[in-house]
C-alpha atoms as a PDB file:
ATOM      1  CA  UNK A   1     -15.857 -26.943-174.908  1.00  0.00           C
ATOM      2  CA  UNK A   2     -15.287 -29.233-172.182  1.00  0.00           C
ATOM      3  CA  UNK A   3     -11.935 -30.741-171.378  1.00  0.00           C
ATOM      4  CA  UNK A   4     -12.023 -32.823-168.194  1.00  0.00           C
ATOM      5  CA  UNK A   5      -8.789 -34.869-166.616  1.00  0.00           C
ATOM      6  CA  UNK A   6      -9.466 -38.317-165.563  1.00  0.00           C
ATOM      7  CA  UNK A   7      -7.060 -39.773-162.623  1.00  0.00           C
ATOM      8  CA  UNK A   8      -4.709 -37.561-163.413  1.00  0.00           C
ATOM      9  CA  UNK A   9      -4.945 -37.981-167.412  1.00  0.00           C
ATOM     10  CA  UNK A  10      -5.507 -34.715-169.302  1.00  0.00           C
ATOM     11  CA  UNK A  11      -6.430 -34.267-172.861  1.00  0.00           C
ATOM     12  CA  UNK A  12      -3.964 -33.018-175.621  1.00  0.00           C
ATOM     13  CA  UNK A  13      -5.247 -31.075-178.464  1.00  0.00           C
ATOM     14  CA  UNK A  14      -3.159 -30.103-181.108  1.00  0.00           C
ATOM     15  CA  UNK A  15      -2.894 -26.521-182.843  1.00  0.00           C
ATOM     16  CA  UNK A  16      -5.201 -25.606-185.075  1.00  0.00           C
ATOM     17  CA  UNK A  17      -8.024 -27.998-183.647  1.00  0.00           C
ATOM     18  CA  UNK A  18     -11.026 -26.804-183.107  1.00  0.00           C
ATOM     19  CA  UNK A  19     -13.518 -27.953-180.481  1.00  0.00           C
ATOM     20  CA  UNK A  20     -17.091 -26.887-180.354  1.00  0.00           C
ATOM     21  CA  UNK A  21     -18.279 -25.599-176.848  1.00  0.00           C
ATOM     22  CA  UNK A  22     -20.641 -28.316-176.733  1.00  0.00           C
ATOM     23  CA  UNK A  23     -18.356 -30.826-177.661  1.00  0.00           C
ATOM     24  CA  UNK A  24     -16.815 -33.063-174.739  1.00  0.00           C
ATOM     25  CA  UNK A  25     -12.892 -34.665-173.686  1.00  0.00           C
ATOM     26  CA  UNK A  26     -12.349 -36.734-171.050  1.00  0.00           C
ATOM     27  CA  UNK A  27      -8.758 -38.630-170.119  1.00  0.00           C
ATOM     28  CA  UNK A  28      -6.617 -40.154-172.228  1.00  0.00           C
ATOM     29  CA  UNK A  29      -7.018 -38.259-175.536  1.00  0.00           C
ATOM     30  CA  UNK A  30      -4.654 -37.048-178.113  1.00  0.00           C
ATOM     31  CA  UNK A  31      -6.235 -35.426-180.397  1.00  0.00           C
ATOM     32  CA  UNK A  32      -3.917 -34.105-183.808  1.00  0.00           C
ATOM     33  CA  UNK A  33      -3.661 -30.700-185.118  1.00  0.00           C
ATOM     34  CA  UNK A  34      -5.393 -28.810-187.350  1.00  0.00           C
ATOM     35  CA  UNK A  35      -8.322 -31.623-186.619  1.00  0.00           C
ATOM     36  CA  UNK A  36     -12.400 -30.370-186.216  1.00  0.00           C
ATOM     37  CA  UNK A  37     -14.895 -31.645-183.487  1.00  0.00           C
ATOM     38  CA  UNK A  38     -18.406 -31.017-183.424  1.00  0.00           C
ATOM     39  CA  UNK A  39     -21.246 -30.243-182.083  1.00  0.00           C
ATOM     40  CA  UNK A  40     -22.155 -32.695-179.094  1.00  0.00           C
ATOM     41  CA  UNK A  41     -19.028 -35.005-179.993  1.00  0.00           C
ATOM     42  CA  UNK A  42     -17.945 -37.095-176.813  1.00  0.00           C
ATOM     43  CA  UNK A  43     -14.472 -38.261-176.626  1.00  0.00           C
ATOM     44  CA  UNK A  44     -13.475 -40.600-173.543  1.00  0.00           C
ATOM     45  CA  UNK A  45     -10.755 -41.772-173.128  1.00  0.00           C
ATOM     46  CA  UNK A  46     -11.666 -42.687-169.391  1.00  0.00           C
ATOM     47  CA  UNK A  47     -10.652 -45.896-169.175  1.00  0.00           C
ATOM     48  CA  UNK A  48      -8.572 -46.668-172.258  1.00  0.00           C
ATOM     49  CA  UNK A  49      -6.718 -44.000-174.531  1.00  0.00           C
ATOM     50  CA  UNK A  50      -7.916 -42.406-177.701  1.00  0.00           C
ATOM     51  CA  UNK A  51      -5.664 -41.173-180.435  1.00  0.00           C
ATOM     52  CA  UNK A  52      -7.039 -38.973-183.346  1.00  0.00           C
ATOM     53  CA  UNK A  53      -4.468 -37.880-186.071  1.00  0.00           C
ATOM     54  CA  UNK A  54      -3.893 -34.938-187.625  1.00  0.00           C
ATOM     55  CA  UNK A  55      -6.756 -33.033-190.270  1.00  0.00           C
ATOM     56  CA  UNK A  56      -9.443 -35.114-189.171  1.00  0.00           C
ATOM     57  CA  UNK A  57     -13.007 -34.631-188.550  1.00  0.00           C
ATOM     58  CA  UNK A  58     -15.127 -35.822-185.671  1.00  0.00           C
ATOM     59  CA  UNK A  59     -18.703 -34.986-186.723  1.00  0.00           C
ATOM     60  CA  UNK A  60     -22.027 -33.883-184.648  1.00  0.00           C
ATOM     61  CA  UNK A  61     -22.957 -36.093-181.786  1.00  0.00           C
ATOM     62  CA  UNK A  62     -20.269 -39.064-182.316  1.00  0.00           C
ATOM     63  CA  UNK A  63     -19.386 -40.693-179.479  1.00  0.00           C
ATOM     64  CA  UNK A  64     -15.717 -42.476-179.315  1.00  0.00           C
ATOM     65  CA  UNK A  65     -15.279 -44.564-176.683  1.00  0.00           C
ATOM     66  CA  UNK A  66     -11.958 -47.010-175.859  1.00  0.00           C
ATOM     67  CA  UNK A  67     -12.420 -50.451-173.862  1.00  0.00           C
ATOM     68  CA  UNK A  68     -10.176 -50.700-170.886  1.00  0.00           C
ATOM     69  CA  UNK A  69      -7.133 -50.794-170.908  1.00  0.00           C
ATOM     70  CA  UNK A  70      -6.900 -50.487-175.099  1.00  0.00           C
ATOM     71  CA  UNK A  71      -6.481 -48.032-177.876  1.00  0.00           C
ATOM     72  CA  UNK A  72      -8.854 -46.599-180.009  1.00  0.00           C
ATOM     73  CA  UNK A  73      -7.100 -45.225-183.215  1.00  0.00           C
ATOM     74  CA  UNK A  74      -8.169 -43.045-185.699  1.00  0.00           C
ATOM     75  CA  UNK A  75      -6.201 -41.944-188.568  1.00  0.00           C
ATOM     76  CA  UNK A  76      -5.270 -38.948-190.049  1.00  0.00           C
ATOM     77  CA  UNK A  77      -7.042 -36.676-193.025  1.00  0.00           C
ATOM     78  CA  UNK A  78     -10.435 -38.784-191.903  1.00  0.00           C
ATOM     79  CA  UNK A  79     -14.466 -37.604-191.520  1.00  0.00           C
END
């Protein structure tokens, strides 16, 4: 898995998550526990934040994206 900072904004991932090597998370992201993401998943929160609740599911190759200076949400128990 890759977890990258982005000016000076790290990634949080809660316990129990699991990230697939070939997944990737950039910036602002907050990610729940006990959450799953797969295979070539991209998560950037680069220029706006992303926050992913707990016992979710981010699924092969979805990309999540925020606009500037907003939030992307996404709840918790979702696939």
């Amino acid at each position: 898995m890759s977890i990258y900072e982005f000016e000076n904004k790290k990634p949080s991932i809660g316990k129990g998550t699991f990230i697939f090597e070939s997944a990737d998370v950039i910036g602002d992201v907050v990610i729940g526990e006990n959450c799953y993401i797969g295979p070539g998943a991209r998560i950037r929160g680069d220029y706006g934040s992303i926050r992913i609740g707990d016992n979710t599911a981010v699924e092969e190759n979805v990309v999540i994206h925020a606009r500037p200076d907003d939030i992307t949400n996404i709840g918790t128990y979702v696939t």
